[in-house]
C-alpha atoms as a PDB file:
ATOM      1  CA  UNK A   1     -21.999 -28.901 -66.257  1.00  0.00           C
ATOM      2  CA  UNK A   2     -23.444 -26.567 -63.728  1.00  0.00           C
ATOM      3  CA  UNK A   3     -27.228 -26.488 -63.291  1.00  0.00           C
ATOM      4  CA  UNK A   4     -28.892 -23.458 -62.968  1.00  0.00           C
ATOM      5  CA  UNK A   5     -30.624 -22.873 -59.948  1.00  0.00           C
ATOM      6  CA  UNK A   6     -34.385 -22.351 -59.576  1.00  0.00           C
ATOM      7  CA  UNK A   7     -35.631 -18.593 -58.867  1.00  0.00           C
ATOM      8  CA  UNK A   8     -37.566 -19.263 -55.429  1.00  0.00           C
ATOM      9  CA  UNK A   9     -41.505 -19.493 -55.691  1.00  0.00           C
ATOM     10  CA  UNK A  10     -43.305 -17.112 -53.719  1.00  0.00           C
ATOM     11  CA  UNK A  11     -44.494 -19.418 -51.301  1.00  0.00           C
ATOM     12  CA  UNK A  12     -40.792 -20.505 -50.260  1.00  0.00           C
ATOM     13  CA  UNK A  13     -40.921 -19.766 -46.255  1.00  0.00           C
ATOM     14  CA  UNK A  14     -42.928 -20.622 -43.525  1.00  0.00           C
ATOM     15  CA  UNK A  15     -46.603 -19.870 -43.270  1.00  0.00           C
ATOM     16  CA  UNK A  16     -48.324 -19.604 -39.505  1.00  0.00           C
ATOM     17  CA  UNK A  17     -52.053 -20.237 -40.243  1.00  0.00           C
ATOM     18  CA  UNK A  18     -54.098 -17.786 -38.672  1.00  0.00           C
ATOM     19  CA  UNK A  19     -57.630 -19.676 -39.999  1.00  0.00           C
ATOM     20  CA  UNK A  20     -59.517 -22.959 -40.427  1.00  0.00           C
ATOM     21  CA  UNK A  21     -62.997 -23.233 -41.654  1.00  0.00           C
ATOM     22  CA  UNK A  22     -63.614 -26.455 -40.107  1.00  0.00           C
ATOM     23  CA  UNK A  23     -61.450 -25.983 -37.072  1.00  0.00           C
ATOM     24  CA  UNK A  24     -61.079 -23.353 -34.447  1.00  0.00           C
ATOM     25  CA  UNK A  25     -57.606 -21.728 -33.474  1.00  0.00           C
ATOM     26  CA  UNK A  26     -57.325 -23.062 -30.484  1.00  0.00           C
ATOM     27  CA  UNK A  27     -57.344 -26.966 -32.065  1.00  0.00           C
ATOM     28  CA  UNK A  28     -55.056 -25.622 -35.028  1.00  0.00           C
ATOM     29  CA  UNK A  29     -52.293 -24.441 -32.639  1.00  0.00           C
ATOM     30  CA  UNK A  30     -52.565 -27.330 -29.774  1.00  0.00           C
ATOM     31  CA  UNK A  31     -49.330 -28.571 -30.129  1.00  0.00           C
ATOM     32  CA  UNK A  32     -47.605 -25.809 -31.887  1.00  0.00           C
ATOM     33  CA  UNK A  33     -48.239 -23.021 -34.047  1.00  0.00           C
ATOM     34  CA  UNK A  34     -50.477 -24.214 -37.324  1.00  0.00           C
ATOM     35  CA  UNK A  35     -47.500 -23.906 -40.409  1.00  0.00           C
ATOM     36  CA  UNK A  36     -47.597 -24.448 -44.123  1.00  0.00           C
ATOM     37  CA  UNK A  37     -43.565 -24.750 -44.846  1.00  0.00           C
ATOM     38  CA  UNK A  38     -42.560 -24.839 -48.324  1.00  0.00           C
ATOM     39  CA  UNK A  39     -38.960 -25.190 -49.622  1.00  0.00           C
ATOM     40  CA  UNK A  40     -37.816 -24.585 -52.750  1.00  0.00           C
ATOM     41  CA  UNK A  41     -37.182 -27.723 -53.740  1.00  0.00           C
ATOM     42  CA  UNK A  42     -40.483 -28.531 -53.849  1.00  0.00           C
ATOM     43  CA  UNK A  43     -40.731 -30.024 -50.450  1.00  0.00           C
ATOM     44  CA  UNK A  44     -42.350 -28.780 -47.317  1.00  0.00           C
ATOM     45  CA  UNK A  45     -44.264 -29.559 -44.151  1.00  0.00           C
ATOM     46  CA  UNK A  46     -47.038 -28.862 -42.757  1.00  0.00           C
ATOM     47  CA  UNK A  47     -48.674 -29.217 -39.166  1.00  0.00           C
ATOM     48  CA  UNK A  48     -52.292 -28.196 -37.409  1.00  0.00           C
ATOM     49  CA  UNK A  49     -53.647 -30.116 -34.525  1.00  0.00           C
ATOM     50  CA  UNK A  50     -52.451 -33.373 -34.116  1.00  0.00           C
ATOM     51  CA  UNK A  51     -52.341 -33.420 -37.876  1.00  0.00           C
ATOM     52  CA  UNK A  52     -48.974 -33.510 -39.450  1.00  0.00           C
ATOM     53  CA  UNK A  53     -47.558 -34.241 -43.275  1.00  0.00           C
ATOM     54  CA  UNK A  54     -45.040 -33.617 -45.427  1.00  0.00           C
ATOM     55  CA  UNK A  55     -45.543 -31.649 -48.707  1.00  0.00           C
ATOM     56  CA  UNK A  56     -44.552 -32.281 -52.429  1.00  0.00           C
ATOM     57  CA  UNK A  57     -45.603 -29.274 -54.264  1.00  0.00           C
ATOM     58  CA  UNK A  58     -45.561 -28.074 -57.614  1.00  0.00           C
ATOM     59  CA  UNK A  59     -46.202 -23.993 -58.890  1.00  0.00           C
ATOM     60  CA  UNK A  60     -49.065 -23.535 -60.910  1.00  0.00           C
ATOM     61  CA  UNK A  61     -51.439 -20.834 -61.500  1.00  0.00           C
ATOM     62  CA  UNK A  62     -55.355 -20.320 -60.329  1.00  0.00           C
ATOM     63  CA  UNK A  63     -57.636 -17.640 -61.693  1.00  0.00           C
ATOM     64  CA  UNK A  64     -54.135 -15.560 -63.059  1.00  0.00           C
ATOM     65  CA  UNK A  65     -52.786 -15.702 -59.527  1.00  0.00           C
ATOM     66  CA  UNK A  66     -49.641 -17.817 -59.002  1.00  0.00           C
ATOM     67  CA  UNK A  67     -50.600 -21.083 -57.283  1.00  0.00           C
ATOM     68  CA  UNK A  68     -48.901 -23.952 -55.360  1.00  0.00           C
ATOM     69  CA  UNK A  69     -50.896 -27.471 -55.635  1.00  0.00           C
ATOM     70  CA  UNK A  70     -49.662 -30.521 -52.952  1.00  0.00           C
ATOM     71  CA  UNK A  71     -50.031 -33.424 -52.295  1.00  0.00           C
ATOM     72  CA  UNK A  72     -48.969 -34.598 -48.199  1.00  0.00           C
ATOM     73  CA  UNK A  73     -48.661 -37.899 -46.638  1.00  0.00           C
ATOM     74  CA  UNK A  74     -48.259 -37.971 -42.719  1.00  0.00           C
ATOM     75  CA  UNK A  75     -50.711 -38.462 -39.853  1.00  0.00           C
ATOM     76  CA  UNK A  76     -53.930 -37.514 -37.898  1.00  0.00           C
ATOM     77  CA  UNK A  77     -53.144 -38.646 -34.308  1.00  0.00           C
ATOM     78  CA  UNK A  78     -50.998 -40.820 -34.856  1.00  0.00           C
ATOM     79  CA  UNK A  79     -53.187 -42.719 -38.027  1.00  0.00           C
ATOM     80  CA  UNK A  80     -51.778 -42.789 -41.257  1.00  0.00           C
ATOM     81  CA  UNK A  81     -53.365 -40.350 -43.679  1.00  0.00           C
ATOM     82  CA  UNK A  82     -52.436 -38.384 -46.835  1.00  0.00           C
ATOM     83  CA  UNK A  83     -54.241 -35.596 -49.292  1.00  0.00           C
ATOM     84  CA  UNK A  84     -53.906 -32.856 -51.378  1.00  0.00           C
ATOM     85  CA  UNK A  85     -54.497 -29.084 -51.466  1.00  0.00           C
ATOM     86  CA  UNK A  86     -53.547 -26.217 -52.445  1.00  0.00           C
ATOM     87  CA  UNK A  87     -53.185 -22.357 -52.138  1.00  0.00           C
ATOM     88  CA  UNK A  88     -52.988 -18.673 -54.051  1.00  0.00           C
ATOM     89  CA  UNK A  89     -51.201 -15.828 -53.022  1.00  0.00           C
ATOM     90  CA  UNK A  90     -53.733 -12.910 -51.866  1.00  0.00           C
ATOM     91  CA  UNK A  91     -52.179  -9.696 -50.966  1.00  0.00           C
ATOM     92  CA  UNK A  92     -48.997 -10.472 -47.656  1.00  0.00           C
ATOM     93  CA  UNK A  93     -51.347 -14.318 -47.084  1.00  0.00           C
ATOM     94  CA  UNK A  94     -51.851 -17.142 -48.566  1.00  0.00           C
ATOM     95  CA  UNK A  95     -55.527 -19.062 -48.756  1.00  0.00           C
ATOM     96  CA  UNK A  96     -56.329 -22.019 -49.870  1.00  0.00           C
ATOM     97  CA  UNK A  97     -57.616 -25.743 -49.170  1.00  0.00           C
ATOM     98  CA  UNK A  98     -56.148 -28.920 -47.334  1.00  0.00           C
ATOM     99  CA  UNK A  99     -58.443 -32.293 -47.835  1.00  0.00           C
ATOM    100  CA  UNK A 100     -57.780 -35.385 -46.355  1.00  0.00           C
ATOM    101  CA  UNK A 101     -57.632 -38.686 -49.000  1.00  0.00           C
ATOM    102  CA  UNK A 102     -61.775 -39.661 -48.837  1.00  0.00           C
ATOM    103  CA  UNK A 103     -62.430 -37.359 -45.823  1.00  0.00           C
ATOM    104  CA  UNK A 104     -62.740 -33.557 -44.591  1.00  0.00           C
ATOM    105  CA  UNK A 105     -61.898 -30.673 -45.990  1.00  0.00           C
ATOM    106  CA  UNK A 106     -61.349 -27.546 -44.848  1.00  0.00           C
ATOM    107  CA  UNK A 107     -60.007 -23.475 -46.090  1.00  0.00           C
ATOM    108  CA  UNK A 108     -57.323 -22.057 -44.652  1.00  0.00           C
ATOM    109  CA  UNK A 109     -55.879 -18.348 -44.577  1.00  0.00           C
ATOM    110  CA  UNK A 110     -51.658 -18.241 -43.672  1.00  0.00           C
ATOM    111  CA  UNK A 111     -49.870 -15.339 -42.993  1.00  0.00           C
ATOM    112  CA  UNK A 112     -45.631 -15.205 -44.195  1.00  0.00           C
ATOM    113  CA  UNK A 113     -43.463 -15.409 -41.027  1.00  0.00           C
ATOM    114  CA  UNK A 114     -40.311 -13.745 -40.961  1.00  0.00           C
ATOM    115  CA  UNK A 115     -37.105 -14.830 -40.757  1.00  0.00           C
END
């Protein structure tokens, strides 16, 4: 029996972020470029700073727009650390909010990178 594959979401890709609240640009791209990655299979990664995770994600919808809601577990300099977040498609970004489990928070604004 074949399975039928999954039409991608619209937040398959990679996402550069281009804005923190809580954290200038300089800080989100000191090691690389600040990315939200999420792959269709509703895994991802993410990276800003020296904070890194990996993302399970799941569509969903926010005020009628579609949605994407994660969870991450990775590291903040090298300490363990996990969270949640999520994001909503406005216009060619994506904006949303990554907290860390019983710590900071902060909005962020992505733009789509191309292939």
């Amino acid at each position: 029996m074949n399975k039928k594959s999954k039409p991608e979401s619209p937040f398959t890709g990679r996402w550069r972020i281009t804005w923190m609240d809580q954290w200038d640009q300089d800080f989100v791209d000191e090691e690389v470029e600040g990315f939200f990655e999420f792959r269709n299979d509703g895994l991802g990664d993410f990276q800003f700073g020296y904070v890194r995770g990996e993302i399970d994600h799941r569509p969903s919808t926010r005020d009628g727009k579609p949605c994407v809601e994660f969870t991450w577990d990775g590291n903040d300099e090298m300490d363990p650390a996990q969270g949640r977040g999520w994001a909503v498609i406005d216009g060619d970004e994506i904006m949303g909010e990554i907290s860390f489990h019983q710590g900071d928070k902060s909005e962020f604004k992505a733009k789509k990178q191309r292939k």
